[in-house]
Protein backbone atom coordinates (compact mmCIF):
# COMPACT_ATOMS: atom_id res chain seq x y z
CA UNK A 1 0.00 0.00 0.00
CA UNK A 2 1.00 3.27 -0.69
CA UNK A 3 2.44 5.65 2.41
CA UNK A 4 -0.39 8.51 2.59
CA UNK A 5 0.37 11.89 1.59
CA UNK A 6 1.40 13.68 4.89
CA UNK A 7 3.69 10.98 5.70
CA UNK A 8 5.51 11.30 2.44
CA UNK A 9 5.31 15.08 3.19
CA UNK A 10 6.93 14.76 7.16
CA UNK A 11 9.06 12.02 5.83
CA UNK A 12 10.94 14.91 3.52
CA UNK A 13 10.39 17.90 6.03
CA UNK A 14 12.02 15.56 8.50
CA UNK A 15 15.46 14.94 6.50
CA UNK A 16 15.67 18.76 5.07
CA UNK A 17 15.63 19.29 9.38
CA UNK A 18 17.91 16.79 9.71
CA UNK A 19 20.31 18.01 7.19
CA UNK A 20 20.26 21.84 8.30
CA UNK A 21 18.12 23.13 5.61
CA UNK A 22 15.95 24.30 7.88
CA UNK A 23 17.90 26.43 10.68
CA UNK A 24 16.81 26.02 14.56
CA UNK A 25 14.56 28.10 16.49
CA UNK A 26 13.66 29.72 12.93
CA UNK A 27 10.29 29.57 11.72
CA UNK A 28 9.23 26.61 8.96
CA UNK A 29 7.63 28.62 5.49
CA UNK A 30 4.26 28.48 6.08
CA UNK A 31 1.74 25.63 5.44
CA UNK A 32 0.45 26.92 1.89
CA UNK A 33 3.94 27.66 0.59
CA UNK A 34 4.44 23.78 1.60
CA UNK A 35 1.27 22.58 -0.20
CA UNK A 36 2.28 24.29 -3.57
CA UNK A 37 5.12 22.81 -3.56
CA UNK A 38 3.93 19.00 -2.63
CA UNK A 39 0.72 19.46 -4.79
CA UNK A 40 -1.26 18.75 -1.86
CA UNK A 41 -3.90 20.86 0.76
CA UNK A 42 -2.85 22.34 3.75
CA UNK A 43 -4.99 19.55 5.80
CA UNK A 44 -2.07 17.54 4.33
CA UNK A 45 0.70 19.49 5.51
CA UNK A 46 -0.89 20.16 8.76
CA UNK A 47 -0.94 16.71 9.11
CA UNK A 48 2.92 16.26 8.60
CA UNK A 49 3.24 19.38 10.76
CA UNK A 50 1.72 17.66 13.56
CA UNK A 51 3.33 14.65 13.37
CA UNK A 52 6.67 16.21 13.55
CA UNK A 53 5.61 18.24 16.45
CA UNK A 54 5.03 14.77 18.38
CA UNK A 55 8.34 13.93 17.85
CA UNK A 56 9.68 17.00 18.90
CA UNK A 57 11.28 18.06 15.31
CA UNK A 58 9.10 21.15 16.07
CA UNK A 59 7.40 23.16 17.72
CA UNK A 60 4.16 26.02 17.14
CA UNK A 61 3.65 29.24 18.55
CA UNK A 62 -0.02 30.83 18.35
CA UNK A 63 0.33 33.62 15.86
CA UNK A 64 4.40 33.18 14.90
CA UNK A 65 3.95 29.55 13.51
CA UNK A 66 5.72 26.22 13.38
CA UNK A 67 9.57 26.54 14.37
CA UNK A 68 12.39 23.91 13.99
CA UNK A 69 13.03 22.51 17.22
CA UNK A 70 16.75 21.94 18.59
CA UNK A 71 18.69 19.33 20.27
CA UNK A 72 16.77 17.79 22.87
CA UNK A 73 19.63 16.35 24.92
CA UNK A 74 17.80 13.74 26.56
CA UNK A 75 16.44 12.12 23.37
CA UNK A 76 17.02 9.17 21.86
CA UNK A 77 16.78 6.19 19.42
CA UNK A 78 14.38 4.67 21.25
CA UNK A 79 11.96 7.08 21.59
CA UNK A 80 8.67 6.91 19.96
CA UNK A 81 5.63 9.43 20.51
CA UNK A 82 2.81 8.73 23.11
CA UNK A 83 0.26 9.96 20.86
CA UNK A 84 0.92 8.72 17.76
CA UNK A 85 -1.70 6.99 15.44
CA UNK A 86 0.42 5.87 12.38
CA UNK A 87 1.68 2.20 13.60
CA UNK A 88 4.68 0.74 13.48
CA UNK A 89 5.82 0.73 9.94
CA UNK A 90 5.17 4.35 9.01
CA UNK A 91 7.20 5.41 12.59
CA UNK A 92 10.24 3.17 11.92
CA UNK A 93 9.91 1.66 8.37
CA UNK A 94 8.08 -0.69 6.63
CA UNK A 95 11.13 -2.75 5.47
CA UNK A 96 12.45 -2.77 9.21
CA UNK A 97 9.09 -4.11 10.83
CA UNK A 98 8.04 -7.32 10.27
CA UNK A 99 5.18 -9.10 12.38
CA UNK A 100 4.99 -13.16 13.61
CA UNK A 101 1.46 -13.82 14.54
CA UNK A 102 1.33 -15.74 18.68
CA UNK A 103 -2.56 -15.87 18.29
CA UNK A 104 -5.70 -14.79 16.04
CA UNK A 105 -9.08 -15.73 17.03
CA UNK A 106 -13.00 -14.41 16.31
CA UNK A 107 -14.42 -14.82 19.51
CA UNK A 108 -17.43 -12.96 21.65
CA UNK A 109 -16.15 -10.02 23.56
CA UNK A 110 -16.54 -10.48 27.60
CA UNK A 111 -18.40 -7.96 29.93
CA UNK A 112 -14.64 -5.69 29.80
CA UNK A 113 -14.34 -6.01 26.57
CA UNK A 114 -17.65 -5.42 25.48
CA UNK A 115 -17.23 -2.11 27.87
CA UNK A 116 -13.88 -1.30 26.47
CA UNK A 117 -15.71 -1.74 22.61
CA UNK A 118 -19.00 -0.58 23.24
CA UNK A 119 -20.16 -4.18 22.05
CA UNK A 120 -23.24 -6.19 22.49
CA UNK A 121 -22.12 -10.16 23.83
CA UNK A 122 -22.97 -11.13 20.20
CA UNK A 123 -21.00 -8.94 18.17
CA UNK A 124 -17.88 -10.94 17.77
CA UNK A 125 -14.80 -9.25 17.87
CA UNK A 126 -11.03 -10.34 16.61
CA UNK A 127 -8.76 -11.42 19.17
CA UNK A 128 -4.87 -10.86 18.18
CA UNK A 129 -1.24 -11.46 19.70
CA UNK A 130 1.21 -10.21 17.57
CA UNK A 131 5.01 -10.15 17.83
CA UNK A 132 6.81 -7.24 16.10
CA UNK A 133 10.46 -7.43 14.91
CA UNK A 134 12.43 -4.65 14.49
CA UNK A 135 15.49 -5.17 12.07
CA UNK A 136 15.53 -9.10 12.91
CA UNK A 137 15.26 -8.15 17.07
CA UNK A 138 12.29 -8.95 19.03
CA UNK A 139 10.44 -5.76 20.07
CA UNK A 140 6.95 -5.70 21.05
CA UNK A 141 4.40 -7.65 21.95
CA UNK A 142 1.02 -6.05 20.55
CA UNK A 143 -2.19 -7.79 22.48
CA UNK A 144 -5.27 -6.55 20.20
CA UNK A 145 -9.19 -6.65 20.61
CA UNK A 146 -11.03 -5.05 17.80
CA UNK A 147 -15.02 -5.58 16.39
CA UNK A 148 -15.12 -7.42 13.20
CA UNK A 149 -18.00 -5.31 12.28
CA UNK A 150 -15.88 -2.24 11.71
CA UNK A 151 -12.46 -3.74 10.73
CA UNK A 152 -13.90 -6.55 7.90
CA UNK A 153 -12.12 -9.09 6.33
CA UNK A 154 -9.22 -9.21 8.44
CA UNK A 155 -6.94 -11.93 7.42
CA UNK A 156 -3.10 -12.94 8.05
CA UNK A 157 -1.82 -11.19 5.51
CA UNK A 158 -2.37 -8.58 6.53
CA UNK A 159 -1.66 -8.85 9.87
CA UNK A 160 1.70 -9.79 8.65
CA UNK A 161 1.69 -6.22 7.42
CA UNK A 162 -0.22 -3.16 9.04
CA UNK A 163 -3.92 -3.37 10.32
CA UNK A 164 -3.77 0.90 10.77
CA UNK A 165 -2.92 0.65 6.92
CA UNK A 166 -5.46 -1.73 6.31
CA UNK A 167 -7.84 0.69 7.83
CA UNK A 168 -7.37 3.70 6.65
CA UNK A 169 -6.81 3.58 3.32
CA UNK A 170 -8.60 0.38 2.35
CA UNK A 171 -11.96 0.78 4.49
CA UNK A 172 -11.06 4.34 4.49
CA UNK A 173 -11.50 5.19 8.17
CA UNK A 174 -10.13 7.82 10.28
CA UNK A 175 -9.54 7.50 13.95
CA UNK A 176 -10.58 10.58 16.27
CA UNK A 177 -9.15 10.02 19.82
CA UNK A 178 -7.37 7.74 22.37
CA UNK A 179 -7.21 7.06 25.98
CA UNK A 180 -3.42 5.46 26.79
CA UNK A 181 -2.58 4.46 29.87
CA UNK A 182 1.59 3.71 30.45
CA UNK A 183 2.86 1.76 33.40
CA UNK A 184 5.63 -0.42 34.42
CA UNK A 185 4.94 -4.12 34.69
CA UNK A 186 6.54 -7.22 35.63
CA UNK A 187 7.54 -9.86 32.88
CA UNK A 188 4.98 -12.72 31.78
CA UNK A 189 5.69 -15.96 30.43
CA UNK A 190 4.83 -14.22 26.88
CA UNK A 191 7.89 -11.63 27.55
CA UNK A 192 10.04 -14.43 28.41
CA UNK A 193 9.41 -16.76 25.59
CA UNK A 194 9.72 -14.24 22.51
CA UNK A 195 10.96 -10.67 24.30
CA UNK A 196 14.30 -12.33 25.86
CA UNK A 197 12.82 -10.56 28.83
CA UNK A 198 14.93 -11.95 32.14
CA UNK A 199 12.37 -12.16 34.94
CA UNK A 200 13.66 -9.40 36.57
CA UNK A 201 13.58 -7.06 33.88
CA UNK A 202 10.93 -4.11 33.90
CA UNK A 203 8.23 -4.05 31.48
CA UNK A 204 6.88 -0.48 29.76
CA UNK A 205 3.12 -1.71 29.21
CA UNK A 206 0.62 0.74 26.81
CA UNK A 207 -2.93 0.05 27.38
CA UNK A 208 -5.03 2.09 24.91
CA UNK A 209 -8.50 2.23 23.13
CA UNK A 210 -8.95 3.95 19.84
CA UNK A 211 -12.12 5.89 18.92
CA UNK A 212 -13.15 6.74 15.38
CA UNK A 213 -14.15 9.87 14.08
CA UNK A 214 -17.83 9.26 14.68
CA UNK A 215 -16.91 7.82 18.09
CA UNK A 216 -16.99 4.23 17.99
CA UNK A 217 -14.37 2.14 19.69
CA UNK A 218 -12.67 0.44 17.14
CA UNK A 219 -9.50 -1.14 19.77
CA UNK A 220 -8.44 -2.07 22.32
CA UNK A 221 -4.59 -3.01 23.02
CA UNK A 222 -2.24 -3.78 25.37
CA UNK A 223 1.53 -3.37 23.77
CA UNK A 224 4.62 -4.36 25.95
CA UNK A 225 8.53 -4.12 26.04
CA UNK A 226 11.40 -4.30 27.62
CA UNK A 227 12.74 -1.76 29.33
CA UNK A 228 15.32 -0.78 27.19
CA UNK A 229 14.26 -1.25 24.01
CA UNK A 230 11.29 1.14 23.72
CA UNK A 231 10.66 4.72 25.54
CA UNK A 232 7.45 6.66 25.52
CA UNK A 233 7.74 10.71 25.05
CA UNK A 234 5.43 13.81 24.76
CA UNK A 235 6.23 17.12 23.34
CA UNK A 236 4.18 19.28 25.86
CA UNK A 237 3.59 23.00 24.27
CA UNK A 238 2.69 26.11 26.07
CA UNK A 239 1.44 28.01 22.95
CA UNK A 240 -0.29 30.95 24.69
């Protein structure tokens, strides 16, 4: 599938940043300069805007606009944005990810889950363990819950690839909000087995649900890692 438009946008902002095109506390050219020359809307580049913002390439001032952000000294490789919707493989590359499937299952939701999904007991939902590998090293465990009456047709295929793909641009849907919650957890026998997790190390645990636009529920997740192979970070922004 092709990467959507604002990705392929942030994807070059991001390297002209990287490379010093773009100088550091100065302020980016302005959204419509940026969506003549991409051929796309400004919803597009605001899009790309924002996604840099979250991971802290730059930053917005009411009224002055969106400045180049510099060196964060306590940032690193590992970090990935806490409020990021684009998955896996548009965050870190789709030729870097790759995804062994533990467990997929159509089951009926439970009373949580049919709480967390806003489900009836007979709406059947997918059930979904997932291990993601990142440049041949295992790297998170993705636990998923989501109703097959939004997200049809789900098959291994593409689970092998990226559900978030799958759903926007094939059923064309557009998530709204999300509730995460992050918290430190103790290793399972799932961590063990396919994490290399000793069972002393610290687990980072992210326990979300994702709403739609129209505000349905369309997951619930539970993602874990080991300590030192994932951190979560926020770009916080007084812009008043």
């Amino acid at each position: 599938m092709a990467k959507a438009k604002y990705l392929e946008v942030a994807s070059e902002l991001k390297k002209r940043i990287e490379d010093g095109v773009y100088s550091k506390q100065e302020p980016l050219p302005d959204q419509e300069a940026f969506a003549k020359e991409f051929n796309v809307s400004r919803l597009t580049v605001k899009k790309a805007f924002d996604g840099l913002e979250r991971q802290g390439l730059v930053y917005k001032q009411s009224g002055l606009g969106t400045f180049v952000a510099g060196e964060i000294p306590i940032k690193s490789q590992i970090d990935a944005p806490a409020n990021a919707f684009t998955g896996l493989q548009n965050q870190l590359g789709k030729d870097k990810i790759k995804s062994k499937i533990l467990h997929f299952s159509v089951e009926f939701p439970d009373e949580q889950m049919q709480r967390n999904l806003n489900l009836k007991a007979n709406e059947p939902i997918y059930n979904i363990i997932r291990l993601r590998v990142y440049e041949d090293h295992p790297f998170i465990i993705e636990h998923t819950f989501m109703p097959i009456k939004l997200v049809p047709d789900l098959d291994e295929k593409i689970l092998h690839s990226s559900i978030y793909n799958y759903i926007h641009q094939k059923l064309h849907l557009k998530f709204g909000h999300a509730y995460r919650k992050i918290r430190a957890q103790k290793p399972d026998q799932y961590d063990i087995k396919y994490l290399d997790a000793k069972a002393d190390d610290p687990m980072l645990e992210l326990e979300q649900i994702i709403w739609l636009t129209n505000g349905q529920p369309i997951e619930y997740s539970v993602s874990r890692n080991r300590y030192d192979a994932r951190d979560y970070v926020l770009l916080d922004n007084n812009r008043f």
